[in-house]
Protein backbone atom coordinates (compact mmCIF):
# COMPACT_ATOMS: atom_id res chain seq x y z
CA UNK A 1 -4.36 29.32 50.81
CA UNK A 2 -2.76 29.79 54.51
CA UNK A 3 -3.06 33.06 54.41
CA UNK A 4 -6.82 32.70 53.53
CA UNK A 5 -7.56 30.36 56.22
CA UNK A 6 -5.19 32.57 58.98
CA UNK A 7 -7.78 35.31 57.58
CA UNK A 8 -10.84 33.12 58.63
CA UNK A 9 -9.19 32.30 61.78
CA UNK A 10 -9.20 36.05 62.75
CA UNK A 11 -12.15 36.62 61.73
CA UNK A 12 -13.67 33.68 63.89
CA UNK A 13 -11.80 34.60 66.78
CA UNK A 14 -12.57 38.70 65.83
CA UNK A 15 -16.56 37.05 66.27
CA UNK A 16 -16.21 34.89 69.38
CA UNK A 17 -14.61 37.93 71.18
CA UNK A 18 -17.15 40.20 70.73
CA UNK A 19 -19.68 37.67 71.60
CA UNK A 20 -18.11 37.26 74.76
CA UNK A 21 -17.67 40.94 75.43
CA UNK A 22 -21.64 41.32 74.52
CA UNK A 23 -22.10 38.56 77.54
CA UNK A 24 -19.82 40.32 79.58
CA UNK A 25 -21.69 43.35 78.69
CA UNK A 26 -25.11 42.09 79.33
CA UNK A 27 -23.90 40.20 82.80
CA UNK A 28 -22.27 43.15 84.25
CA UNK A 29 -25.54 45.46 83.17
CA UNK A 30 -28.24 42.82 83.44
CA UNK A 31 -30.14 45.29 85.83
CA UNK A 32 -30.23 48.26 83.57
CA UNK A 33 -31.09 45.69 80.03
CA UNK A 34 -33.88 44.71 81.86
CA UNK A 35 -36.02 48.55 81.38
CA UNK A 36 -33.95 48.91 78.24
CA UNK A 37 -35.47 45.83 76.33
CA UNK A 38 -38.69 46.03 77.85
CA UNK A 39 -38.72 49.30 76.28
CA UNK A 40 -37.69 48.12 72.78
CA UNK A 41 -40.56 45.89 72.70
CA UNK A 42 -42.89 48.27 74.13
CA UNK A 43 -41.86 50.82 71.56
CA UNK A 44 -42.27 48.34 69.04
CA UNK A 45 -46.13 47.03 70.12
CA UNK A 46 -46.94 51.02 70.19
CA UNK A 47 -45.88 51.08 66.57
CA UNK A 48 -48.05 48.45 65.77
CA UNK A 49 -50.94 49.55 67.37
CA UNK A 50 -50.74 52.84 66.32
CA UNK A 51 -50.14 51.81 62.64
CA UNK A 52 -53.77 49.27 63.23
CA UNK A 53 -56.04 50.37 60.59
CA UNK A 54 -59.56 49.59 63.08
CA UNK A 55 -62.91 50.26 61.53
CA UNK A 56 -64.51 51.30 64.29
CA UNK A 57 -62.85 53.78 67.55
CA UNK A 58 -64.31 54.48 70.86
CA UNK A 59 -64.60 58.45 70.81
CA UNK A 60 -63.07 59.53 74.33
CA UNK A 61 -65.31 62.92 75.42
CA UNK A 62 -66.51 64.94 78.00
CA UNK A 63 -67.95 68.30 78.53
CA UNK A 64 -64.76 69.43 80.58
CA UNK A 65 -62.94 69.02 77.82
CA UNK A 66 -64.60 71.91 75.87
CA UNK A 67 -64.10 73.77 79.27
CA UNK A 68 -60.67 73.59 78.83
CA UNK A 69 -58.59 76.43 76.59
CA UNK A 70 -55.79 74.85 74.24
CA UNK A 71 -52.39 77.08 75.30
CA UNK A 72 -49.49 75.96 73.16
CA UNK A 73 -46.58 77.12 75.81
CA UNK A 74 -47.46 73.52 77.73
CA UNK A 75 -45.89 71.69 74.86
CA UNK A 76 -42.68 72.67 77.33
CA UNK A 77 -43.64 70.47 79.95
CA UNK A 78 -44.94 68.42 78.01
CA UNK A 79 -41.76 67.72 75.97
CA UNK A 80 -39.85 67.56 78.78
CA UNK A 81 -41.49 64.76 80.37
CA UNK A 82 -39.45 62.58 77.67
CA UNK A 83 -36.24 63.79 79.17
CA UNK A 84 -37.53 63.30 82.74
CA UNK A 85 -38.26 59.75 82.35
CA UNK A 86 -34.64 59.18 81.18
CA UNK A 87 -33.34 61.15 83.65
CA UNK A 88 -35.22 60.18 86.75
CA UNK A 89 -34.40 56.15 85.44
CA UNK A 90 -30.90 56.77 85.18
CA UNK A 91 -30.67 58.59 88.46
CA UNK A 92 -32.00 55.52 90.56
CA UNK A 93 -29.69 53.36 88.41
CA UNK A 94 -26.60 55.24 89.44
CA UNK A 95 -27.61 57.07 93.13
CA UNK A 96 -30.98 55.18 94.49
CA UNK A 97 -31.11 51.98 96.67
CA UNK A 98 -31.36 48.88 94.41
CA UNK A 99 -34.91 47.87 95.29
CA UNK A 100 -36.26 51.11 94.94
CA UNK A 101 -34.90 50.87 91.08
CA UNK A 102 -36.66 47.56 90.60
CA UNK A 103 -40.16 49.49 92.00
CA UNK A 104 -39.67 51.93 89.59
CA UNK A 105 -39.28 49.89 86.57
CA UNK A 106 -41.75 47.56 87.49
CA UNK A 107 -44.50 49.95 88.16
CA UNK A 108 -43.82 51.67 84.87
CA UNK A 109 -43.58 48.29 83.51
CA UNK A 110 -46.75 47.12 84.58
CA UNK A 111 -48.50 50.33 83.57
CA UNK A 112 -47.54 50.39 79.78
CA UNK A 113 -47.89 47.09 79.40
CA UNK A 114 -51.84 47.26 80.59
CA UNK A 115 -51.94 50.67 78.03
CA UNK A 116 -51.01 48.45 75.55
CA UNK A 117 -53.70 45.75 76.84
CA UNK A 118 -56.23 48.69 76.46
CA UNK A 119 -55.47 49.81 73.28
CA UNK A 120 -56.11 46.46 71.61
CA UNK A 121 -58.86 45.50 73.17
CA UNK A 122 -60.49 49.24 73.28
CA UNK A 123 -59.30 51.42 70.54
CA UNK A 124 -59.98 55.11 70.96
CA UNK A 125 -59.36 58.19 70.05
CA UNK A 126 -59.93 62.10 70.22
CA UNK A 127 -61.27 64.61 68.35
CA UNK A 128 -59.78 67.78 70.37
CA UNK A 129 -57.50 69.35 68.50
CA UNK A 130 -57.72 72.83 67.24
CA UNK A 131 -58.54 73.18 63.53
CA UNK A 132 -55.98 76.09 63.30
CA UNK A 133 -52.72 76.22 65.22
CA UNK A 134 -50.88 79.17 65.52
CA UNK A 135 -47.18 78.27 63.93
CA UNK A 136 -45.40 81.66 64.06
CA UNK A 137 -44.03 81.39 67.55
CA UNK A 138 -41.73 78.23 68.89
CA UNK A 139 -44.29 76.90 70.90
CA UNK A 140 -46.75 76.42 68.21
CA UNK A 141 -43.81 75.03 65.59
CA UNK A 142 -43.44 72.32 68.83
CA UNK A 143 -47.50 71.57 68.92
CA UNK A 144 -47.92 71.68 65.23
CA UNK A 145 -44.66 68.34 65.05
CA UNK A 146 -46.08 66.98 67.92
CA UNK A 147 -49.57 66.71 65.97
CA UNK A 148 -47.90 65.58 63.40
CA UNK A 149 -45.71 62.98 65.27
CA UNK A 150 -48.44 62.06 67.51
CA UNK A 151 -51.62 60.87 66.64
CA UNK A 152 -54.92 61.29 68.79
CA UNK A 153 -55.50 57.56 68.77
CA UNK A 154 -54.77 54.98 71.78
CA UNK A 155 -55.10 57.74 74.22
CA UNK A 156 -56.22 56.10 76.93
CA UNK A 157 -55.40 55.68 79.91
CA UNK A 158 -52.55 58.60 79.90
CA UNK A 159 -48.87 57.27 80.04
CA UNK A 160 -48.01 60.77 80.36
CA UNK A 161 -50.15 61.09 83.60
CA UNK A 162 -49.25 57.42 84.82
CA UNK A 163 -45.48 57.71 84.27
CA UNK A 164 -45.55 61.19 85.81
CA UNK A 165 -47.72 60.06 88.60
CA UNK A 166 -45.14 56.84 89.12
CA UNK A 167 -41.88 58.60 88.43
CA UNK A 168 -43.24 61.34 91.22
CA UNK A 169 -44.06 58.47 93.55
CA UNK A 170 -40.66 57.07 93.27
CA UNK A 171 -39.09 60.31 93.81
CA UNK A 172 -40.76 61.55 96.99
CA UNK A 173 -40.33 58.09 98.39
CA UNK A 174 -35.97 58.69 98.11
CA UNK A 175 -35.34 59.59 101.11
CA UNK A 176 -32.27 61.78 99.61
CA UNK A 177 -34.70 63.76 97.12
CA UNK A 178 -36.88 64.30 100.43
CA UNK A 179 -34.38 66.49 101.85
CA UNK A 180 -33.06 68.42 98.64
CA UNK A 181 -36.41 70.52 99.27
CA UNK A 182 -35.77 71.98 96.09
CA UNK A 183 -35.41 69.42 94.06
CA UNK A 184 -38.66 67.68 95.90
CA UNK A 185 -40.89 70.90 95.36
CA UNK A 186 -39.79 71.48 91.66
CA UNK A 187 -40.22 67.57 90.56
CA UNK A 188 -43.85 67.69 92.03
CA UNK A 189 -44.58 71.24 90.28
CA UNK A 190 -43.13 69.57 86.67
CA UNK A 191 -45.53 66.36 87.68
CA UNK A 192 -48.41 68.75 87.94
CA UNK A 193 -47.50 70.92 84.97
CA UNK A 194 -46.65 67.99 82.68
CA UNK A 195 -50.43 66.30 83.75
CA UNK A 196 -52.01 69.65 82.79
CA UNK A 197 -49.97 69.83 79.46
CA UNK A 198 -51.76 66.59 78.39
CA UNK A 199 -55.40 68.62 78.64
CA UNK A 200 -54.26 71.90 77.74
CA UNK A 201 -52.43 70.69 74.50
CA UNK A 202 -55.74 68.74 73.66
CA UNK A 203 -53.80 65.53 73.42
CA UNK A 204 -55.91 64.09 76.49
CA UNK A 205 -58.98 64.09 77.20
CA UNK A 206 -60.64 64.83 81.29
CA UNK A 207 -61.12 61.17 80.81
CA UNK A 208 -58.00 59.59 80.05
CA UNK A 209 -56.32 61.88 82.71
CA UNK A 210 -58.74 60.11 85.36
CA UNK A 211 -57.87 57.00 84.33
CA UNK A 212 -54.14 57.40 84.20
CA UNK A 213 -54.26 58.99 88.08
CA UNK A 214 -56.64 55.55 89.00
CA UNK A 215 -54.08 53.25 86.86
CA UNK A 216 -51.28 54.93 88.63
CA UNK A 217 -52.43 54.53 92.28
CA UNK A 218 -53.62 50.95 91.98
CA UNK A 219 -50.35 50.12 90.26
CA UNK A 220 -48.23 51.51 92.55
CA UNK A 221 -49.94 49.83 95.56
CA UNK A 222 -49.22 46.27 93.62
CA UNK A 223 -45.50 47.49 93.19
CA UNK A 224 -45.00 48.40 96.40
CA UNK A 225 -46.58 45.68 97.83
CA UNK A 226 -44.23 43.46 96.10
CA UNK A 227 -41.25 44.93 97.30
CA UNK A 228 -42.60 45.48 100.46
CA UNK A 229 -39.98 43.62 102.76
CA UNK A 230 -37.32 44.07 99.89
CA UNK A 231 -35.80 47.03 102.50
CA UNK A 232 -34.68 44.30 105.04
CA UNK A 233 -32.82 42.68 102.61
CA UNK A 234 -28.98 42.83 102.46
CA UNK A 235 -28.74 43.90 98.76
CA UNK A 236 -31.35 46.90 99.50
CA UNK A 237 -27.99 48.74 100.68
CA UNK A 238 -26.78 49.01 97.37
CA UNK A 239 -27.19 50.79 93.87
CA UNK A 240 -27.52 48.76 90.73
CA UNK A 241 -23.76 48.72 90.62
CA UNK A 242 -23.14 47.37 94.38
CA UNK A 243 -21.94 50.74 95.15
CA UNK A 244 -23.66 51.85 98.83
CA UNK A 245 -26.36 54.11 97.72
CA UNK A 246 -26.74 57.97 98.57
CA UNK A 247 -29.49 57.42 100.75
CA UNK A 248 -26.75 54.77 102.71
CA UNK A 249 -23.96 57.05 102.50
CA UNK A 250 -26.23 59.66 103.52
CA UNK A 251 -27.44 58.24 106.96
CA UNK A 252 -23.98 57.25 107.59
């Protein structure tokens, strides 16, 4: 019987003390959770209205878009935008100034949560895809399981363009990334590449493009209007972590 209730003891105890560590956790990272949840539930409302069985879709189309050849090597940039949106969000975690973090995530915030807006309210999709794709080379084995991963619904406005478009922004305002000239010239040229993927790959129509560039501009004016006198501020000094930041450390 003691040894029973010493066992239920622990295991209370065993349960309080992770609790605490998850608090400890989340207070110590509360600037990072904040992209990271937003995510999960924006992940989530994609599912859903992706999985919506509508009756009726607005066909996105213009004559530009037959224009336009389908080349399967842009599935490269196009994949690798997934990988640059992690990256480029972890790297103003760790190295950018704090307020230039929160104008990141809250511009790419804002714009996924109005795609999301769109696509219940507006349903659409495309009808661009090539009947046939070629499967023998890599690129076409990495177009043929992104068709099948990726369907042509809810395609508009482009949160490959408006991410892109945003991520870029936040970039060649760093004042660190504006003198690695490398690094500056070869972000913009995967920006641009990764926006042509989207209409090369037929995932995007002329169309949703346009809108994701408009979406992206108007956004980022809001977002940086918010956090407009944010640079005066004593905290702007520092990353996410309260270390100085390498733009700080930099001018120093």
């Amino acid at each position: 019987m003691e040894c029973r209730e010493d066992s239920s003891r622990q295991n209370k105890e065993g349960m309080k003390k992770r609790i605490l560590n998850l608090i400890h956790l989340f207070r110590t990272h509360r600037h990072v959770w904040w992209i990271i949840i937003y995510m999960v539930i924006y992940m989530g409302g994609f599912k859903i209205v992706e999985s919506a069985a509508h009756v009726h879709y607005h066909v996105i189309h213009t004559w530009l878009d037959d224009q336009i050849p389908f080349l399967s090597w842009f599935v490269i940039p196009y994949a690798i935008w997934f990988v640059f949106n992690i990256y480029v969000v972890g790297w103003f975690v760790l190295k950018a100034e704090k307020y230039e973090y929160y104008r990141l995530i809250t511009a790419l915030m804002l714009g996924m949560t109005v795609f999301l807006v769109v696509s219940v309210v507006y349903p659409n999709r495309l009808f661009l895809r090539p009947e046939h794709v070629d499967t023998t080379g890599v690129c076409g084995k990495l177009v043929a399981f992104l068709y099948s991963y990726d369907t042509p619904t809810n395609v508009l406005p482009s949160i490959h363009v408006y991410n892109t478009v945003a991520i870029c922004h936040a970039l060649n305002s760093n004042a660190v990334i504006r003198r690695r000239k490398a690094v500056f010239v070869g972000c913009n040229v995967l920006g641009v590449l990764i926006i042509l993927s989207t209409m090369f790959l037929k995932q995007h129509s002329v169309i949703d493009v346009s809108l994701g560039l408009v979406m992206a501009v108007l956004i980022q004016i809001i977002s940086d209007r918010i956090f407009v006198n944010e640079e005066e501020r004593a905290f702007t000094r520092e990353t996410v972590y309260g270390r100085p930041s390498s733009s700080r450390r930099a001018a120093n």
